[in-house]
Protein backbone atom coordinates (compact mmCIF):
# COMPACT_ATOMS: atom_id res chain seq x y z
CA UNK A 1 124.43 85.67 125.42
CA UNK A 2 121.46 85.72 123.21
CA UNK A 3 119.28 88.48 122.51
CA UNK A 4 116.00 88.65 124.39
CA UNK A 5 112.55 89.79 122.58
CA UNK A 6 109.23 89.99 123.98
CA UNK A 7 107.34 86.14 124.45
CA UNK A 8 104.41 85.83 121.94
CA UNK A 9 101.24 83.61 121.20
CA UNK A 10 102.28 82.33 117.53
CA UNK A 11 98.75 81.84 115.31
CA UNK A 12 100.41 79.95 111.86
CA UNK A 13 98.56 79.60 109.10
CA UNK A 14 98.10 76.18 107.09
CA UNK A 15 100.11 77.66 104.58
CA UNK A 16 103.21 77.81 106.41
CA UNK A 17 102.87 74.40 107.28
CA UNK A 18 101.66 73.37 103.32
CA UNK A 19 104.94 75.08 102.25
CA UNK A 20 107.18 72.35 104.41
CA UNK A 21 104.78 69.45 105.54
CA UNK A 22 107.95 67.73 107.38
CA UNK A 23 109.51 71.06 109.13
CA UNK A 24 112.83 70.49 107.94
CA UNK A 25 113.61 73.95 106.80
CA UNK A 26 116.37 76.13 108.79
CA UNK A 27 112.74 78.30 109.87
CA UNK A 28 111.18 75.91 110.32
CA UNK A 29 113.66 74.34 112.57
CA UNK A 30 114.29 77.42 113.95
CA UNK A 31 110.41 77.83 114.80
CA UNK A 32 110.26 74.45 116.93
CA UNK A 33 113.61 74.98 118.88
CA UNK A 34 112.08 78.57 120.01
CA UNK A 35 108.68 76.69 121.22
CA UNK A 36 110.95 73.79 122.73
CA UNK A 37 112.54 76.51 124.41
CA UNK A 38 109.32 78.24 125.56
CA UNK A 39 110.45 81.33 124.04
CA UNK A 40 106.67 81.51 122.12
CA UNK A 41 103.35 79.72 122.41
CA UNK A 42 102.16 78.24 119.46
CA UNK A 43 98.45 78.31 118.70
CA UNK A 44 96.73 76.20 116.32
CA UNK A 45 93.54 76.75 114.83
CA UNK A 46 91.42 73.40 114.05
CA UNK A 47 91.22 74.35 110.48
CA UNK A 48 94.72 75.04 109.68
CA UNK A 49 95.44 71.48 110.69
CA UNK A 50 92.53 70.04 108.32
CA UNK A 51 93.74 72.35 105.69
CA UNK A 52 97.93 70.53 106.26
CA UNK A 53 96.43 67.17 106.23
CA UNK A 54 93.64 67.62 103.44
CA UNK A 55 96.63 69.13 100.98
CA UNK A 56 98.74 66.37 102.07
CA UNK A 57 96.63 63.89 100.73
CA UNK A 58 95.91 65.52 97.73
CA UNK A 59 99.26 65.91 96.64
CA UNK A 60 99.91 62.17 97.00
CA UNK A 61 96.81 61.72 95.42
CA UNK A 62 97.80 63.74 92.78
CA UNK A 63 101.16 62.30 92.28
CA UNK A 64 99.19 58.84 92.33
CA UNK A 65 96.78 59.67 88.84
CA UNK A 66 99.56 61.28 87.77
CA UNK A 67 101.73 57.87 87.73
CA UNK A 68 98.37 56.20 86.67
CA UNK A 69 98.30 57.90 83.58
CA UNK A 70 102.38 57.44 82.84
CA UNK A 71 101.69 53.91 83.47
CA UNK A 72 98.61 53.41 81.55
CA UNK A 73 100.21 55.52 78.23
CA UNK A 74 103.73 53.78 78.66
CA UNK A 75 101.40 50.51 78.23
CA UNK A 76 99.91 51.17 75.37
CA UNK A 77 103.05 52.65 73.66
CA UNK A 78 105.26 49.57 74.30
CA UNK A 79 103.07 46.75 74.47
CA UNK A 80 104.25 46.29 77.62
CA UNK A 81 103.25 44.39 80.73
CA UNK A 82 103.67 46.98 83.81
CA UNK A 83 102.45 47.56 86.88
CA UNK A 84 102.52 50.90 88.99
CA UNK A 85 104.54 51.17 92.67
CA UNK A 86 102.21 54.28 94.07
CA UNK A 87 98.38 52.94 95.17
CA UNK A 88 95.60 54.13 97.37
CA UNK A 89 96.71 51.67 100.22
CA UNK A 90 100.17 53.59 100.24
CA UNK A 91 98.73 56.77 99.81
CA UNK A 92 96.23 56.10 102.76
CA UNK A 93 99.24 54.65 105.23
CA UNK A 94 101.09 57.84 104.23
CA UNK A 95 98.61 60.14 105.20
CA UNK A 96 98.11 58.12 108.65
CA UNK A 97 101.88 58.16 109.07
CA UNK A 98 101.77 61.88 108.52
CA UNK A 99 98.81 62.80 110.49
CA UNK A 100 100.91 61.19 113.69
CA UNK A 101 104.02 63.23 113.25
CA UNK A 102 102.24 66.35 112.89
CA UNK A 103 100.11 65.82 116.32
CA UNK A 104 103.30 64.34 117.65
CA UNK A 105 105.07 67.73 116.66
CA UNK A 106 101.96 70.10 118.09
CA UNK A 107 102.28 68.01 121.07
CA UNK A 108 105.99 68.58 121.79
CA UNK A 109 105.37 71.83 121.17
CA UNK A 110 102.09 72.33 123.78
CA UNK A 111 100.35 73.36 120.93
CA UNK A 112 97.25 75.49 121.88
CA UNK A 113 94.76 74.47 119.64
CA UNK A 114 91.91 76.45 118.85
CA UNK A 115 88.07 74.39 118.07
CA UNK A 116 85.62 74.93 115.66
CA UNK A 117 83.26 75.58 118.28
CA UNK A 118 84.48 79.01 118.96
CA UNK A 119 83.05 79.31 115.24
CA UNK A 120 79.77 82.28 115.74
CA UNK A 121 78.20 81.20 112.08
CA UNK A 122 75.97 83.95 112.69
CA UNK A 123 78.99 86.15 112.94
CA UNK A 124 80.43 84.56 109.61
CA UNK A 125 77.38 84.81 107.31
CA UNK A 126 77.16 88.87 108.32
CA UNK A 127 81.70 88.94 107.69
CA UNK A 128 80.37 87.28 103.93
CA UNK A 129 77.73 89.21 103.19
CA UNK A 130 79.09 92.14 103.62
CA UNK A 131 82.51 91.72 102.29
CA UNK A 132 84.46 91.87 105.74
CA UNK A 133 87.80 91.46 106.12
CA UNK A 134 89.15 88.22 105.51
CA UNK A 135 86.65 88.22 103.00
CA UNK A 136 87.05 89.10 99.43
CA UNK A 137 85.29 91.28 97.28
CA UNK A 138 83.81 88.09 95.59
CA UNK A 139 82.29 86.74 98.77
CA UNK A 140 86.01 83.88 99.33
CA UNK A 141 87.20 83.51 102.44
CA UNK A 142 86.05 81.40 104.61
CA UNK A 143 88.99 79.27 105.38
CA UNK A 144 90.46 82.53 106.75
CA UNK A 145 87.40 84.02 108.32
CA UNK A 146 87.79 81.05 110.33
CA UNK A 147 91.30 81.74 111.31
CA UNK A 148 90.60 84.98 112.11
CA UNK A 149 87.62 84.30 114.20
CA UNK A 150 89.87 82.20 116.15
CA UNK A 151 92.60 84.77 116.49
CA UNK A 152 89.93 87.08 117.65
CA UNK A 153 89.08 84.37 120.82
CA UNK A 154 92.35 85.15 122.23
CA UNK A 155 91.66 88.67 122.37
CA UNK A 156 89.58 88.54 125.77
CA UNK A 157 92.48 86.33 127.35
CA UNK A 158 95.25 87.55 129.49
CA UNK A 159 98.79 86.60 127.70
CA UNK A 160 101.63 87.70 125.50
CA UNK A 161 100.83 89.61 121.81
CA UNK A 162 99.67 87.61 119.26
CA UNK A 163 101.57 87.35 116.23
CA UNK A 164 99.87 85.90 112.91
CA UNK A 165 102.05 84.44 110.11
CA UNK A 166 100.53 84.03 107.09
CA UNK A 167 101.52 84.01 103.39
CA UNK A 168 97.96 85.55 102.74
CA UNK A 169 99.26 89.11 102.78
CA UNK A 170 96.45 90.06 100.68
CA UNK A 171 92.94 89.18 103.03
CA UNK A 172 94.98 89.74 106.41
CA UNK A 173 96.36 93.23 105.27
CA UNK A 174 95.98 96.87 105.12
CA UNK A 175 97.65 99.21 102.69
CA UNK A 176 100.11 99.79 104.70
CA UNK A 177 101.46 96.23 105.03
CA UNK A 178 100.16 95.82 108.95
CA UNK A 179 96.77 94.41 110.08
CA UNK A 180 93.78 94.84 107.59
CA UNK A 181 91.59 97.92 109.78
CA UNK A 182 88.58 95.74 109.64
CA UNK A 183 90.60 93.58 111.84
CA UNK A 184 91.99 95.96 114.04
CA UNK A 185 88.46 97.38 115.05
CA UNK A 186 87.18 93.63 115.70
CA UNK A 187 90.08 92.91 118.09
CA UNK A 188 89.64 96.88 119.45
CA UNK A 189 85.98 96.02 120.14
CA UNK A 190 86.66 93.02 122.74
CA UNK A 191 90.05 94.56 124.15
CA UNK A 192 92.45 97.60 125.13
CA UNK A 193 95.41 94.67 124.62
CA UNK A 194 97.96 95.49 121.16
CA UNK A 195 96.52 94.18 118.10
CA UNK A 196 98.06 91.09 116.62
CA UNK A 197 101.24 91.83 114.64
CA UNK A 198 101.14 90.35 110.85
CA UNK A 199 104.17 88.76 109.74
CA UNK A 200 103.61 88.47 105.78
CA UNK A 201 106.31 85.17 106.13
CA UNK A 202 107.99 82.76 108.48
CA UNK A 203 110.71 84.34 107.41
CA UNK A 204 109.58 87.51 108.82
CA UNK A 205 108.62 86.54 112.47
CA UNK A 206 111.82 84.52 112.74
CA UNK A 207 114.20 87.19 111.86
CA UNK A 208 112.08 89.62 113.99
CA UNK A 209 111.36 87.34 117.19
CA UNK A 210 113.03 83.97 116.95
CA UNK A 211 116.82 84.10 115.82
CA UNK A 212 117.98 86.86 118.54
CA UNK A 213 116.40 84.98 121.26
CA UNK A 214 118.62 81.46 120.05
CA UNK A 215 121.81 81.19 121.36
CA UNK A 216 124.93 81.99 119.56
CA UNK A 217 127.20 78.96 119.17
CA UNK A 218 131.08 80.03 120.26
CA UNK A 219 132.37 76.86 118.18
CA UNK A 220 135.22 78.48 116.14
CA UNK A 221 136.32 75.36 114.44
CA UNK A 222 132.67 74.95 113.02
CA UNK A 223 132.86 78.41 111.19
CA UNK A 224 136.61 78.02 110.21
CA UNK A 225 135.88 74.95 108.97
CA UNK A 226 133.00 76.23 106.65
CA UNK A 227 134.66 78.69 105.52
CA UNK A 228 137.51 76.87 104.71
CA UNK A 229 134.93 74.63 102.45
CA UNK A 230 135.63 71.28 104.60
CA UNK A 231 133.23 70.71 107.48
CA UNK A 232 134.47 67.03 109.42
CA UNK A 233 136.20 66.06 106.23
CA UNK A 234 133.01 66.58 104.23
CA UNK A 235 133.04 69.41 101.24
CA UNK A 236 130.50 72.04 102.13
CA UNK A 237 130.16 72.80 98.04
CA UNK A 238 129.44 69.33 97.71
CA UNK A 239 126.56 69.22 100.37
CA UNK A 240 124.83 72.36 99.17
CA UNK A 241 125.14 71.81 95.57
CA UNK A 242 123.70 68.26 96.59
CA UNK A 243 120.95 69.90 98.51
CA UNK A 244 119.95 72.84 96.13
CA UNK A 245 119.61 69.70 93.75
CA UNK A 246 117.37 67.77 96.23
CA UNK A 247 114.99 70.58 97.60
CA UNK A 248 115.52 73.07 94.68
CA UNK A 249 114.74 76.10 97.17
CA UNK A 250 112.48 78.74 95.81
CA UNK A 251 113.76 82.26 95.51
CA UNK A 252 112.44 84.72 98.00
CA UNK A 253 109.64 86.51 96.04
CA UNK A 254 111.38 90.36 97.01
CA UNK A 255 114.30 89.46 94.86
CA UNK A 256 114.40 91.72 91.82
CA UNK A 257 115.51 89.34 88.78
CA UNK A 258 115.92 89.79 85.26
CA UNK A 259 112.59 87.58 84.19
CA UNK A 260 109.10 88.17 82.72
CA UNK A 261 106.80 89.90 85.18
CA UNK A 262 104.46 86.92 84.81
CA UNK A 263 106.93 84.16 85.53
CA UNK A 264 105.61 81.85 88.84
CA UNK A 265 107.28 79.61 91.09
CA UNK A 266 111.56 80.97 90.97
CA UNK A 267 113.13 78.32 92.00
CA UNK A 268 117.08 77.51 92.47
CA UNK A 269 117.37 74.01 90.62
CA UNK A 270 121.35 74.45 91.32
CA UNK A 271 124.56 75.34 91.80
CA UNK A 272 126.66 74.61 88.96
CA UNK A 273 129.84 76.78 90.79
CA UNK A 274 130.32 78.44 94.22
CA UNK A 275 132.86 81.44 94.02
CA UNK A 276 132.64 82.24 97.56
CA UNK A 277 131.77 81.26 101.19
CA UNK A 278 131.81 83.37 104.43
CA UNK A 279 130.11 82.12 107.48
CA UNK A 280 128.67 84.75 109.58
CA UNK A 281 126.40 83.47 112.56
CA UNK A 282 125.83 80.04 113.92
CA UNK A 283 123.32 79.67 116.57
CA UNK A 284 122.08 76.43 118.67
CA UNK A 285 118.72 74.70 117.45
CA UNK A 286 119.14 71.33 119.51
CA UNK A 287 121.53 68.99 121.78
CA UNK A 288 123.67 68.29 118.29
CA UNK A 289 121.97 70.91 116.09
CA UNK A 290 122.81 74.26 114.82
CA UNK A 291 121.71 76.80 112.47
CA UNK A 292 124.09 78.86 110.07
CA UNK A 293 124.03 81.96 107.94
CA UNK A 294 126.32 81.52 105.04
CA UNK A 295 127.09 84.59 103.00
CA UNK A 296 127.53 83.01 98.96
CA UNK A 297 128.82 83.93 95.49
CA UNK A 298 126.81 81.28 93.29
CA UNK A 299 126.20 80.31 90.02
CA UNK A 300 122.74 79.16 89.47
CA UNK A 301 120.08 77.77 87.41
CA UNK A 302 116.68 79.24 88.32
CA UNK A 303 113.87 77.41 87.15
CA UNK A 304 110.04 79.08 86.72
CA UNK A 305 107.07 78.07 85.61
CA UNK A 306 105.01 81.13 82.41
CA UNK A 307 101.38 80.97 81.93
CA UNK A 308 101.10 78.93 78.74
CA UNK A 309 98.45 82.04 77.82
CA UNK A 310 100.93 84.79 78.88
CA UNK A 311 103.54 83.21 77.30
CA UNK A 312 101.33 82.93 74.30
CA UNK A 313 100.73 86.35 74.00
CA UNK A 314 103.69 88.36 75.16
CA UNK A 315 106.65 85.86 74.26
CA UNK A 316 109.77 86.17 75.29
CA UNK A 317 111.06 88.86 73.09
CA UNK A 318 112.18 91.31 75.93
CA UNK A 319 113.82 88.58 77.47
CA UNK A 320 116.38 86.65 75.01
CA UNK A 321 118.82 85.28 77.63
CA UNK A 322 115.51 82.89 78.97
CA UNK A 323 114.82 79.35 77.85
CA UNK A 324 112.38 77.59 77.92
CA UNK A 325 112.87 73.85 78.73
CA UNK A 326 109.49 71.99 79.09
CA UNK A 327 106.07 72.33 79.51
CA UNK A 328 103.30 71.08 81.51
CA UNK A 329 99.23 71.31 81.26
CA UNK A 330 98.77 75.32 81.24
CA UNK A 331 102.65 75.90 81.58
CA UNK A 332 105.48 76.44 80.14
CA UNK A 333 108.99 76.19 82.01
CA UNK A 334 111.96 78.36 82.08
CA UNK A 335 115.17 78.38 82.69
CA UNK A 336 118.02 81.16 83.07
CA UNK A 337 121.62 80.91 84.08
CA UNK A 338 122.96 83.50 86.65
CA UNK A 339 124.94 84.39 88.71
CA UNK A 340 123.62 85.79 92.59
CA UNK A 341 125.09 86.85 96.14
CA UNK A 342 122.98 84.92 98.49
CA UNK A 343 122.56 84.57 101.97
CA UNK A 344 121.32 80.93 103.20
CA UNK A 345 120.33 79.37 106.43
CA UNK A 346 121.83 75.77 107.24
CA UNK A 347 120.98 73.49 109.37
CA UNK A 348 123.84 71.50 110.54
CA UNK A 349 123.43 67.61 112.56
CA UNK A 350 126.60 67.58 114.51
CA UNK A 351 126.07 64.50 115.55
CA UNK A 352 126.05 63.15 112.07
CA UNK A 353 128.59 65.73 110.63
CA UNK A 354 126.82 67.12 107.76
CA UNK A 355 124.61 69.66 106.34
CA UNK A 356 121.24 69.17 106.85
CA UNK A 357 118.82 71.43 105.18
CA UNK A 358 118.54 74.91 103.03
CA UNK A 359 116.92 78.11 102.86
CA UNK A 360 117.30 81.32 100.96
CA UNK A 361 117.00 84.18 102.60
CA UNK A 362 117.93 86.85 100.32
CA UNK A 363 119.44 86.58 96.48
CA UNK A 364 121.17 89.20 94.47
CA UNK A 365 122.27 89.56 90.84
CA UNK A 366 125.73 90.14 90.44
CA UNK A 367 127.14 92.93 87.98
């Protein structure tokens, strides 16, 4: 039996989505099985889905001048005759492609989605000018404002609590970690009903409201055979070193690490050895689908990204045992062997009789 916890209207923010445009993280999985389910309602605002699909395309944009300019310098260099496989025409067909999937996705899920025209500019312009909650002491904000304001709609409808996941601890928060008190008093102004709960992560809200409420697969041979390293015949190293490789998964940014205060961006670019496996939950995400928590003993390359100006004018004196292996345009990137405990989320396709996907959850220096 699984756990029950209370039904909520889900507000995400586009930076959930930005983080994983294709949902193929274990949360993220995790996330949609729970709205298949009808366990929460998700609810959209119209901005966060201009904000997915804008930084969409500019990312492939992006990657296209950035190929451009490869092309174009490999060209002169050689002598060369080349061409370049990325264009606008590709780029444009991707975005269309994309922009489908997602609205196929909010539709699956009876996504609630929330207009501008709920949008009181009036009610913005007085928020900016005087430095309101979401916005910033430099007047930003808007983008949020308008998330909030459509968070605030819900408050004079009857339903579940609202819960708001955002990465944007810092304009949707208090001191205290919970709902900024600007925001409290709005919602307290249009209704006795609980203020929304922040969740400062996906993460967050799916420990909190989504995992107890998925089932618990009773598939013994599943977990014996992960932690016996063999899952249908398939090595479970194998498949996450091959995934840690693919997705490089960032570090959670609570993990305490032996790097420069300033370093940006921890990632997990592999797993050169795994000392240890121990499966300890396994819950159903789909028909063929599941969802596992594997306990780990890894050694790891994490890979960072320093401030080219930081790096400049600290160095790297306190902290001998990093490298650094590259550099970009205002950059520089690091590198450091280590090894960590880790607990990860898998998603598992039964039906094709692999591992699926990756997420750290926690990491842990050893000795």
């Amino acid at each position: 039996m699984c756990e029950t916890t209370r039904a909520m209207r889900v507000v995400v923010d586009s930076n959930i989505l930005i983080k994983d445009f294709h949902r193929l993280s274990p949360p993220l999985r995790m996330l949609t099985a729970s709205l298949l389910a009808n366990h929460h309602q998700l609810t959209i605002p119209q901005i966060v889905i201009d904000e997915v699909l804008n930084n969409y395309r500019k990312q492939l944009t992006e990657l296209l001048a950035k190929e451009s300019e490869a092309v174009e310098k490999f060209r002169k260099l050689s002598g060369a005759s080349t061409q370049k496989s990325l264009t606008n025409s590709l780029v444009d067909s991707s975005c269309d492609t994309y922009a489908r999937s997602l609205q196929t996705w909010l539709g699956e899920a009876a996504a609630v989605i929330l207009p501008y025209e709920l949008l009181d500019a009036r009610a913005v312009a007085a928020r900016a000018i005087t430095r309101r909650k979401p916005f910033d002491d430099s007047g930003r904000g808007f983008q949020d404002t308008v998330i909030w304001m459509g968070v605030l709609s819900l408050a004079t409808e009857e339903g579940p609590t609202v819960a708001l996941v955002t990465n944007n601890r810092k304009d949707f928060a208090g001191a205290d970690a919970t709902l900024h008190p600007h925001l409290v008093t709005d919602w307290t102004k249009c209704t006795n009903a609980e203020p929304p709960l922040l969740f400062a992560s996906l993460e967050d809200f799916i420990e909190a409201e989504v995992r107890p409420r998925l089932e618990p697969v009773d598939e013994v041979s599943v977990v014996s055979q992960l932690n016996a390293g063999y899952l249908w015949g398939r090595s479970v190293q194998d498949d996450l070193m091959r995934l840690v490789e693919d997705t490089s998964p960032y570090v959670p940014s609570t993990t305490t690490l032996p790097l420069p205060p300033f370093a940006e961006n921890i990632e997990i670019s592999s797993f050169t050895k795994i000392y240890s496996l121990n499966a300890t939950d396994l819950r159903k995400l789909a028909q063929f689908d599941m969802v596992a928590t594997l306990d780990l003993t890894v050694y790891v390359d994490l890979q960072f990204t320093i401030d080219k100006w930081q790096y400049q004018a600290y160095g790297l004196a306190e902290w001998p045992h990093v490298d650094i292996v590259g550099e970009f345009d205002d950059s520089e990137v690091g590198s450091l062997p280590l090894v960590l405990n880790v607990r990860v989320d898998v998603t598992i396709d039964a039906s094709a009789q692999r591992i699926t996907a990756i997420q750290i959850r926690e990491a842990v220096p050893v000795g």
